[in-house]
PDB file of N, CA and C in Angstrom:
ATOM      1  N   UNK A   1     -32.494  34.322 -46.333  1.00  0.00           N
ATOM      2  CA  UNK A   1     -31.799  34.834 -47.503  1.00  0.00           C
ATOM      3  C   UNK A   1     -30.585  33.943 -47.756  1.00  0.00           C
ATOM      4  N   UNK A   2     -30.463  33.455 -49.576  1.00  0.00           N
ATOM      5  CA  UNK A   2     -29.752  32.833 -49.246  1.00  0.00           C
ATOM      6  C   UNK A   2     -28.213  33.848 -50.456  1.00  0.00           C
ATOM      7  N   UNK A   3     -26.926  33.778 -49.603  1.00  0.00           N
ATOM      8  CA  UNK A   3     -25.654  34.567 -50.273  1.00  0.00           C
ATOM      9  C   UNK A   3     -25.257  33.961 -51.300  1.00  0.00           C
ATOM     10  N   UNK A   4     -24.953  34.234 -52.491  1.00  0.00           N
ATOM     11  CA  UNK A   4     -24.413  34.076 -53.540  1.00  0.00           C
ATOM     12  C   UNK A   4     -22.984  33.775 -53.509  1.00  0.00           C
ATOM     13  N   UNK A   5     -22.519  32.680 -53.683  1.00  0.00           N
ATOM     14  CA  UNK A   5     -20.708  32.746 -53.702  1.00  0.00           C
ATOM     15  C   UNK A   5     -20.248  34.002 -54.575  1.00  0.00           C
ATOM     16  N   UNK A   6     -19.063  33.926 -53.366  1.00  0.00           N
ATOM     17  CA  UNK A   6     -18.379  34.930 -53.986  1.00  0.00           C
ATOM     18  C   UNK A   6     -17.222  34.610 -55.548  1.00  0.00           C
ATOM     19  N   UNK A   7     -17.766  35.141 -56.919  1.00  0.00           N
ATOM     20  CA  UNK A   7     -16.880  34.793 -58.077  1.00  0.00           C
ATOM     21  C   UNK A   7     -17.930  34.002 -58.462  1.00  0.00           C
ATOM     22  N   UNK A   8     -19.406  33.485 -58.475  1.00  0.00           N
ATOM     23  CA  UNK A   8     -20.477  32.996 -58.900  1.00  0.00           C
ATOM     24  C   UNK A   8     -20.883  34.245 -59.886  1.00  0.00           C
ATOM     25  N   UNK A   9     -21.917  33.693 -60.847  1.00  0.00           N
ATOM     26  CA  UNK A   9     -22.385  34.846 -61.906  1.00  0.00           C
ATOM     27  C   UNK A   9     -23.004  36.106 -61.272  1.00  0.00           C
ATOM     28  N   UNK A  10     -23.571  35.546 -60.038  1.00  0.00           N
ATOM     29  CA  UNK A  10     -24.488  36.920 -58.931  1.00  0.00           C
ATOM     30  C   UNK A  10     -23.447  37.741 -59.052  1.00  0.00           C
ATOM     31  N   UNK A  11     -22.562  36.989 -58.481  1.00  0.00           N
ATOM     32  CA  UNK A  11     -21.445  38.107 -57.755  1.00  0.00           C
ATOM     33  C   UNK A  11     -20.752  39.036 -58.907  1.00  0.00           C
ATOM     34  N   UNK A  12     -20.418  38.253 -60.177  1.00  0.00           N
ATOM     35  CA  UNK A  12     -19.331  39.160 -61.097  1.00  0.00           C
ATOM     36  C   UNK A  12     -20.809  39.984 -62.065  1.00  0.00           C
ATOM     37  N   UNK A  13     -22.105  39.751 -61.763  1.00  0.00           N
ATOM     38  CA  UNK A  13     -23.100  40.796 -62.634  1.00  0.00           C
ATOM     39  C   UNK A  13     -23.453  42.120 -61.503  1.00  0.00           C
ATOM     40  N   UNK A  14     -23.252  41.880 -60.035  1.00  0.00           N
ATOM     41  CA  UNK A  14     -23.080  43.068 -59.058  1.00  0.00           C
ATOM     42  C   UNK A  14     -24.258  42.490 -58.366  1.00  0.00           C
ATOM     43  N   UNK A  15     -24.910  41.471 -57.916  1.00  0.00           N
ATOM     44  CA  UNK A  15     -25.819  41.698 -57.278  1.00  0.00           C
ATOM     45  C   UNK A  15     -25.349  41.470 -55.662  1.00  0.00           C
ATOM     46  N   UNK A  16     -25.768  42.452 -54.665  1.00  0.00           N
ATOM     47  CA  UNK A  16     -25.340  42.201 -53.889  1.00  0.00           C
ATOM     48  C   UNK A  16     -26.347  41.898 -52.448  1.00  0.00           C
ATOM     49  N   UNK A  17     -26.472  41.800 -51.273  1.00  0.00           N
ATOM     50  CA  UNK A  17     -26.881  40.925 -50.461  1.00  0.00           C
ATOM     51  C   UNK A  17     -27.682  42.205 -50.037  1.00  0.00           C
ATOM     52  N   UNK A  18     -29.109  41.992 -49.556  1.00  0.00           N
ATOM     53  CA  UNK A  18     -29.976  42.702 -49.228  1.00  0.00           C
ATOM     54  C   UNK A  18     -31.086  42.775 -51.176  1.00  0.00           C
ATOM     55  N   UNK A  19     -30.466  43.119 -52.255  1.00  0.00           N
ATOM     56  CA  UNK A  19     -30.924  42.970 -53.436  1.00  0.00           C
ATOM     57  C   UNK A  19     -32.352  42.041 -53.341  1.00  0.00           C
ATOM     58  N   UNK A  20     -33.478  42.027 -54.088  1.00  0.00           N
ATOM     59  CA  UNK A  20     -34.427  41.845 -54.204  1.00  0.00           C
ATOM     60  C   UNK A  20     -34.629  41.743 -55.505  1.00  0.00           C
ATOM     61  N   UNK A  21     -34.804  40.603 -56.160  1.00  0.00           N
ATOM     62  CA  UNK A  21     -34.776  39.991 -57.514  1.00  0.00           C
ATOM     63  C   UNK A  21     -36.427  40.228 -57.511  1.00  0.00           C
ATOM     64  N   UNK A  22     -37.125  40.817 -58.142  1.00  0.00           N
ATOM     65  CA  UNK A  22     -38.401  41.061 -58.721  1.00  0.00           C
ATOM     66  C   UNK A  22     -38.966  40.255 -59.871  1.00  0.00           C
ATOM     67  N   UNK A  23     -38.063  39.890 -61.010  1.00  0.00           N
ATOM     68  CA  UNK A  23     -38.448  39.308 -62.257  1.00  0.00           C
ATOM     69  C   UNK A  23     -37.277  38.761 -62.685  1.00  0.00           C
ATOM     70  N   UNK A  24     -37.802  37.362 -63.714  1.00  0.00           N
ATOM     71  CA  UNK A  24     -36.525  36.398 -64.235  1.00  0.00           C
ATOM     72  C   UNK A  24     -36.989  36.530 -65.356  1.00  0.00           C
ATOM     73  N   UNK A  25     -36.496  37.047 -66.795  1.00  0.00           N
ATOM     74  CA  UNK A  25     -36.231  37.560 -67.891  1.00  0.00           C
ATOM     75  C   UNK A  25     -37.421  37.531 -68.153  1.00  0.00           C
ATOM     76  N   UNK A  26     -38.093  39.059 -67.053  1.00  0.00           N
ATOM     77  CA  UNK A  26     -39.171  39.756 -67.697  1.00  0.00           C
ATOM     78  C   UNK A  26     -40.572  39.180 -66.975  1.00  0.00           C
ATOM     79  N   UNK A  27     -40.471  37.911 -66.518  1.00  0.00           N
ATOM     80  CA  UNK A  27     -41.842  37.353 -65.719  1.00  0.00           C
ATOM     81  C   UNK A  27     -41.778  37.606 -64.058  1.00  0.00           C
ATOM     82  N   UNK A  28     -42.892  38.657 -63.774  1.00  0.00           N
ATOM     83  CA  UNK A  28     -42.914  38.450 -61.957  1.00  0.00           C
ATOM     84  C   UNK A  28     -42.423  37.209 -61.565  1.00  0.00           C
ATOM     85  N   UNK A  29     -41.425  37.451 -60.199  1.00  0.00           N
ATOM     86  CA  UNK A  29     -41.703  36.327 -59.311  1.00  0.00           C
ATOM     87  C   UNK A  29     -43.088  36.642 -58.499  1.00  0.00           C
ATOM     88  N   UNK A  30     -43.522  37.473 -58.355  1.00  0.00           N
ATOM     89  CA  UNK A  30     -44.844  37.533 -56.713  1.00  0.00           C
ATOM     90  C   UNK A  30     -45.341  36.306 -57.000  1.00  0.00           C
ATOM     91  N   UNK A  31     -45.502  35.905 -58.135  1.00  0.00           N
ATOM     92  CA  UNK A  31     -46.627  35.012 -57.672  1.00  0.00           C
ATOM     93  C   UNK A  31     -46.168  33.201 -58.185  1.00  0.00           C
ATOM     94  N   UNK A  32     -44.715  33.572 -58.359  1.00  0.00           N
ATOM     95  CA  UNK A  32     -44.119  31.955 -58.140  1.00  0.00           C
ATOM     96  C   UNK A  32     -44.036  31.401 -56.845  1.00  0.00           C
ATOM     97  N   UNK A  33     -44.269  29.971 -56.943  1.00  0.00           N
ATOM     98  CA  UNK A  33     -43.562  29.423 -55.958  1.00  0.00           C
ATOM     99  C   UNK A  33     -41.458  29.314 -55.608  1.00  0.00           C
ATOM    100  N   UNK A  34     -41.404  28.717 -54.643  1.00  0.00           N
ATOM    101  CA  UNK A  34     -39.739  28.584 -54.608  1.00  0.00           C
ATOM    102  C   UNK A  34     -39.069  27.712 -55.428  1.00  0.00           C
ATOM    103  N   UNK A  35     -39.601  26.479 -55.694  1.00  0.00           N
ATOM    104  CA  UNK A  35     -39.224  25.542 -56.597  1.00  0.00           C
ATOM    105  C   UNK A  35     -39.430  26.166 -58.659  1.00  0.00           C
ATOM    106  N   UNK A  36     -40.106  26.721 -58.592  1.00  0.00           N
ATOM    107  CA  UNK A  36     -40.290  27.530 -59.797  1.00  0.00           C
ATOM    108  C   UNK A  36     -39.629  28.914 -59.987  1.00  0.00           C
ATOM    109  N   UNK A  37     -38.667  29.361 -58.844  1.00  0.00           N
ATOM    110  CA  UNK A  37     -38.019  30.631 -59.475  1.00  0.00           C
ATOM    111  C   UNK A  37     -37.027  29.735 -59.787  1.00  0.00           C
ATOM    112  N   UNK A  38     -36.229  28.772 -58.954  1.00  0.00           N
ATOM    113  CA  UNK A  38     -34.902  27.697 -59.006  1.00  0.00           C
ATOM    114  C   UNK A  38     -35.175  27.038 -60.120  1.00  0.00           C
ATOM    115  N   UNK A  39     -35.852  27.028 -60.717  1.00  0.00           N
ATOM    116  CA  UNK A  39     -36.197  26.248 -61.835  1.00  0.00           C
ATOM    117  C   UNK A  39     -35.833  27.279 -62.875  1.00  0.00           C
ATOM    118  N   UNK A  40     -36.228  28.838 -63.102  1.00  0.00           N
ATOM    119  CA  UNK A  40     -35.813  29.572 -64.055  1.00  0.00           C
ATOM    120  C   UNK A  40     -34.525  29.917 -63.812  1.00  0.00           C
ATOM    121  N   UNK A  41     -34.236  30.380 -62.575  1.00  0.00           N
ATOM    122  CA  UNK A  41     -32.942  30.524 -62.673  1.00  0.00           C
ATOM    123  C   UNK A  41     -31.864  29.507 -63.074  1.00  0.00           C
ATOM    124  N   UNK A  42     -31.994  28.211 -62.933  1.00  0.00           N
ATOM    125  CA  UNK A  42     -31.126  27.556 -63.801  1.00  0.00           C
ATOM    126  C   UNK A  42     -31.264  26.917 -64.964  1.00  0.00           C
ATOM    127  N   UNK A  43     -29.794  26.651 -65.369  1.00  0.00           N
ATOM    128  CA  UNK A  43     -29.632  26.592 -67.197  1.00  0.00           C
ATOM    129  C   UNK A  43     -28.452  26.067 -67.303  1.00  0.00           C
ATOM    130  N   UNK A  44     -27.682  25.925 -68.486  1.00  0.00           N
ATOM    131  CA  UNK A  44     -26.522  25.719 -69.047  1.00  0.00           C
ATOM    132  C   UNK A  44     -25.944  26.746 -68.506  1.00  0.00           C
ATOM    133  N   UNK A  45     -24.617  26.381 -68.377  1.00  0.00           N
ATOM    134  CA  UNK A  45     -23.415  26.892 -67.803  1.00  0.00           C
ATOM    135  C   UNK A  45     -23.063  27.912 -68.980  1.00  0.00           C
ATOM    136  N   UNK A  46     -22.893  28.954 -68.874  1.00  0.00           N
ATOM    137  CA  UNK A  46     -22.328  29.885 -69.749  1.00  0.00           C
ATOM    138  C   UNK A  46     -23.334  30.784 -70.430  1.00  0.00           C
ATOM    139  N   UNK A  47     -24.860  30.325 -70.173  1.00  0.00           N
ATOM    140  CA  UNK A  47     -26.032  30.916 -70.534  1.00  0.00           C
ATOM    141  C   UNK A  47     -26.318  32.177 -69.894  1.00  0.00           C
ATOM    142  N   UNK A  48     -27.107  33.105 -70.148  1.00  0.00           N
ATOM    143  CA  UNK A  48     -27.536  34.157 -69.631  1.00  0.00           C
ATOM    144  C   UNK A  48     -28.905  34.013 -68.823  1.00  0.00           C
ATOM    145  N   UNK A  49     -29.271  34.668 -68.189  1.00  0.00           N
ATOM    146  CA  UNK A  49     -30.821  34.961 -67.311  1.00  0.00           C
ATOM    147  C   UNK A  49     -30.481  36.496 -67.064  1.00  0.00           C
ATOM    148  N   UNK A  50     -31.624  37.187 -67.195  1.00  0.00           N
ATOM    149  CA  UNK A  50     -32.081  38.698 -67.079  1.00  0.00           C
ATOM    150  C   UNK A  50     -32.740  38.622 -65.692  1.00  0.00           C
ATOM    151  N   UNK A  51     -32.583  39.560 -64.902  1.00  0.00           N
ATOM    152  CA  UNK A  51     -32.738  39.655 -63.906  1.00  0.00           C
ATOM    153  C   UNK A  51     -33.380  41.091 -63.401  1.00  0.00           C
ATOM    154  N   UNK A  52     -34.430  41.173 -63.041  1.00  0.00           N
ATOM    155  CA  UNK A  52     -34.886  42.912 -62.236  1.00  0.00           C
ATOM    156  C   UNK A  52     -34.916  42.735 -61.065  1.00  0.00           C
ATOM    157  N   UNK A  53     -33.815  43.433 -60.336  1.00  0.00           N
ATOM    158  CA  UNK A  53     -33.046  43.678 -58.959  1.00  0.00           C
ATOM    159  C   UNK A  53     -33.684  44.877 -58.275  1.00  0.00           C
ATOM    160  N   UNK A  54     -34.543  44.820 -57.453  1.00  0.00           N
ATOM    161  CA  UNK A  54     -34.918  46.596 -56.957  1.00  0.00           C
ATOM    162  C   UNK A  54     -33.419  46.267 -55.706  1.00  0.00           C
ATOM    163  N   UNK A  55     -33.418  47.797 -55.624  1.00  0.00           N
ATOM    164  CA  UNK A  55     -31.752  48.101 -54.891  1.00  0.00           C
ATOM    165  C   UNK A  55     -32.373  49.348 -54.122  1.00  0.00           C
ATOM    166  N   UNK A  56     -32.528  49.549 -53.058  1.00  0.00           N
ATOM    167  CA  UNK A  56     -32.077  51.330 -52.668  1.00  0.00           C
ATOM    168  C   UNK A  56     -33.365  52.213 -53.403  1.00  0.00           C
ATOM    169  N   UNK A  57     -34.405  51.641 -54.048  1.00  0.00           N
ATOM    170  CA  UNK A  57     -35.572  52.078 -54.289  1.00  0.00           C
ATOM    171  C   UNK A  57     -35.645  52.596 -55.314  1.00  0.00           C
ATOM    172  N   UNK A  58     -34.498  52.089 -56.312  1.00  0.00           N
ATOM    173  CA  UNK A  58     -34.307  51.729 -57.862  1.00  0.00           C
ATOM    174  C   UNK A  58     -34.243  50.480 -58.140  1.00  0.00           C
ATOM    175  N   UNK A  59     -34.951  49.996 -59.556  1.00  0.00           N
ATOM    176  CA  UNK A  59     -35.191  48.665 -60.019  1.00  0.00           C
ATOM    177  C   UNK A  59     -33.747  48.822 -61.369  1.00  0.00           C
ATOM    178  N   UNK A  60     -32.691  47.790 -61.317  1.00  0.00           N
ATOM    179  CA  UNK A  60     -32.222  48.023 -62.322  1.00  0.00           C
ATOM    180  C   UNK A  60     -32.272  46.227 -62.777  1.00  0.00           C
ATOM    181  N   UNK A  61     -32.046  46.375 -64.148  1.00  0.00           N
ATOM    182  CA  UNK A  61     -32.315  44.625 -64.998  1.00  0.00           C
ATOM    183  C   UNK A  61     -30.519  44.573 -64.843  1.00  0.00           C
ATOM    184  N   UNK A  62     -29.812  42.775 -64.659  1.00  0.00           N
ATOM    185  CA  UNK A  62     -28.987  43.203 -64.974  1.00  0.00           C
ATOM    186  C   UNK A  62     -29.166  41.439 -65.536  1.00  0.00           C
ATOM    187  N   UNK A  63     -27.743  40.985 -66.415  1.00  0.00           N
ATOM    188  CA  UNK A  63     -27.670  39.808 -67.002  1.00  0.00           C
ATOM    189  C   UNK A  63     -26.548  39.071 -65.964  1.00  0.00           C
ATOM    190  N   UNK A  64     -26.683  37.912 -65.848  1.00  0.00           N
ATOM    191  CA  UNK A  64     -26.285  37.107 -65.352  1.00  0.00           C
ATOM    192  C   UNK A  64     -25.631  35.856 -65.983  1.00  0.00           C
ATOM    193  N   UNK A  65     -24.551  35.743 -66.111  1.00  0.00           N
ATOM    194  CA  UNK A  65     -23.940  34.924 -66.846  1.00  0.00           C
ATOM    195  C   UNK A  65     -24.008  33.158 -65.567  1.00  0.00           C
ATOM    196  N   UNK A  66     -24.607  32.405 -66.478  1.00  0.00           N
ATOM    197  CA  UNK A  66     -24.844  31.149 -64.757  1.00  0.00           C
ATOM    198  C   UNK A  66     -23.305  30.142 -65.312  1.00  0.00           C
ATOM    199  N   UNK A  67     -22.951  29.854 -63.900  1.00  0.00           N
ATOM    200  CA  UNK A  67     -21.215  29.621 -63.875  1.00  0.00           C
ATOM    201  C   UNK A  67     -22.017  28.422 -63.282  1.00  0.00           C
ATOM    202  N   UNK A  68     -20.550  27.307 -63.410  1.00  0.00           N
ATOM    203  CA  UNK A  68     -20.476  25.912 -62.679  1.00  0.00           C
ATOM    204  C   UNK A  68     -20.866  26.081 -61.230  1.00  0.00           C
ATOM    205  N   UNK A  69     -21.514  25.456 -60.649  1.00  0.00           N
ATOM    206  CA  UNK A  69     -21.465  25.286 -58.800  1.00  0.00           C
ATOM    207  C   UNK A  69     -20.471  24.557 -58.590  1.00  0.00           C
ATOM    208  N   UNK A  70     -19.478  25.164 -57.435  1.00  0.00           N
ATOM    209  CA  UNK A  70     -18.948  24.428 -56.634  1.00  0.00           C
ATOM    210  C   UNK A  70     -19.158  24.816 -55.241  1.00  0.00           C
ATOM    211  N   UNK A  71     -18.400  23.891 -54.697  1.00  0.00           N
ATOM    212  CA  UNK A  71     -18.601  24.405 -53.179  1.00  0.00           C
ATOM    213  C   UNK A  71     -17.666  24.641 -52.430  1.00  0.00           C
TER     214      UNK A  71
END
């Protein structure tokens, strides 16, 4: 598993560690590879991605605003 910086878009849309990302705006992951979810999940800086998070044995969608990487 890999942690989301803390003050990254994960972090200020609530997703938090244990979370289970199910779908990237609306398409299963089950049946992506790893190089193809990293591929949807990134974009322009300031862009959005939709996200379905199962949590605690509720699925909630939330938006994700994608911020600069630093390290």
């Amino acid at each position: 598993m890999v942690e989301a910086p803390a003050g990254g878009g994960a972090d200020l849309a609530g997703i938090r560690a244990n979370d289970v990302i199910i779908a990237i705006n609306g398409a299963s992951v089950r049946e992506l590879d790893y190089q193809t979810i990293v591929e949807r999940l990134r974009g322009p800086v300031g862009s959005t991605v939709q996200l379905d998070v199962f949590r605690k044995g509720e699925v909630n969608t939330v938006a994700v605003m994608r911020q600069a990487y630093t390290k």
